[in-house]
Protein backbone atom coordinates (compact mmCIF):
# COMPACT_ATOMS: atom_id res chain seq x y z
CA UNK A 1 24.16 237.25 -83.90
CA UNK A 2 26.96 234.86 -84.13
CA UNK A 3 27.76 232.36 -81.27
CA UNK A 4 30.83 231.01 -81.31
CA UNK A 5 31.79 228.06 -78.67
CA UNK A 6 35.12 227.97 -78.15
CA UNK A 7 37.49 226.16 -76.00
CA UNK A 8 41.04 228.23 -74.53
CA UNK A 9 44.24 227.63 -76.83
CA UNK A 10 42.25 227.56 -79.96
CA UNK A 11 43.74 228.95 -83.11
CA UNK A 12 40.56 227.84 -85.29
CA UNK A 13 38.11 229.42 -82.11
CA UNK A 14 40.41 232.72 -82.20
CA UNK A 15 40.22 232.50 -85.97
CA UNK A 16 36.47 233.08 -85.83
CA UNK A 17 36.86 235.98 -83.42
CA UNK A 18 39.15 237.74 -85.67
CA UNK A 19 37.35 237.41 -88.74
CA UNK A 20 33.92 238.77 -87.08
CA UNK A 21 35.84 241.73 -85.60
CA UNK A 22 37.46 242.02 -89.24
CA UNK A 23 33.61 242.43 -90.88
CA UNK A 24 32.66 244.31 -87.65
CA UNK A 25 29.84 241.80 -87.19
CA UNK A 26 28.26 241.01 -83.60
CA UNK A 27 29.46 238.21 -81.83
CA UNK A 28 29.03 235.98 -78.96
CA UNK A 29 32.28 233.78 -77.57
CA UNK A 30 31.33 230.97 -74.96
CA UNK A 31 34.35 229.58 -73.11
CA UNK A 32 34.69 225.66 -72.36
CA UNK A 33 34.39 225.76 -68.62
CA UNK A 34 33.86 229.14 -68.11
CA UNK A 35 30.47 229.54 -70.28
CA UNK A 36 29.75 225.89 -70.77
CA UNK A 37 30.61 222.60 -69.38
CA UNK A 38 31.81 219.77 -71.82
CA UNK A 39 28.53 218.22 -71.35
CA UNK A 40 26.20 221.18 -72.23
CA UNK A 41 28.76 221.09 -75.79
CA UNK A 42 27.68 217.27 -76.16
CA UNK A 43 24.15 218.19 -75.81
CA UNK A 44 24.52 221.03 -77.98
CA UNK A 45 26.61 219.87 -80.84
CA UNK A 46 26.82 215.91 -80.35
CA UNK A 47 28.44 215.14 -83.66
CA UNK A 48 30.87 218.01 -82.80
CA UNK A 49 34.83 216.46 -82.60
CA UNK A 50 36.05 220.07 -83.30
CA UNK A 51 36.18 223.40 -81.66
CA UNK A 52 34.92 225.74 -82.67
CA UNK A 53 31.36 225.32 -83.47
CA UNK A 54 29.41 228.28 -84.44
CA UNK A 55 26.25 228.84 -85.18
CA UNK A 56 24.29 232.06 -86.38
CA UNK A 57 20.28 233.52 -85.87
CA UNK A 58 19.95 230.07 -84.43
CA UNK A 59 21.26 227.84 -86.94
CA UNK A 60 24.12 225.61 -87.26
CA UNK A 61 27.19 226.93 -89.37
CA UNK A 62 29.59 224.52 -88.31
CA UNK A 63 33.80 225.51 -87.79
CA UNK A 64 36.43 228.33 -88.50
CA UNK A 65 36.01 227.05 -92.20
CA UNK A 66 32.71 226.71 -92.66
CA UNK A 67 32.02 230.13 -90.94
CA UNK A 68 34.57 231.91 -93.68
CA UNK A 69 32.73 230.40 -96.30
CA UNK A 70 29.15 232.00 -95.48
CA UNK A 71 30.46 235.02 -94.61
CA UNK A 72 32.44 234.72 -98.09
């Protein structure tokens, strides 16, 4: 299962969506302040500057880029 933690007005965060629904893989997306406050993201992800961060089964994957690279 991916997760990915997005934020609204995100090409990078929509990016991610797309390219799951592209490889018809199952997917998660957490809003910023609808899902998760800015503080649960610190806690989460605290050398995170960047949205979105994903992670899969668990473990850290990192953005948009990193994300199209495992699923390469």
């Amino acid at each position: 299962m991916i997760e990915i933690w997005s934020k609204p007005n995100c090409v990078f965060c929509d990016k991610a969506e797309m390219l799951c629904k592209m490889k018809s893989l199952d997917y998660k997306k957490y809003m910023l302040d609808v899902d998760y406050t800015r503080e649960d993201f610190v806690i989460k992800f605290p050398e995170a500057r960047t949205f979105p961060q994903i992670t899969m089964d668990g473990d850290y994957i990192g953005g948009f880029t990193e994300l199209d690279a495992h699923l390469a």
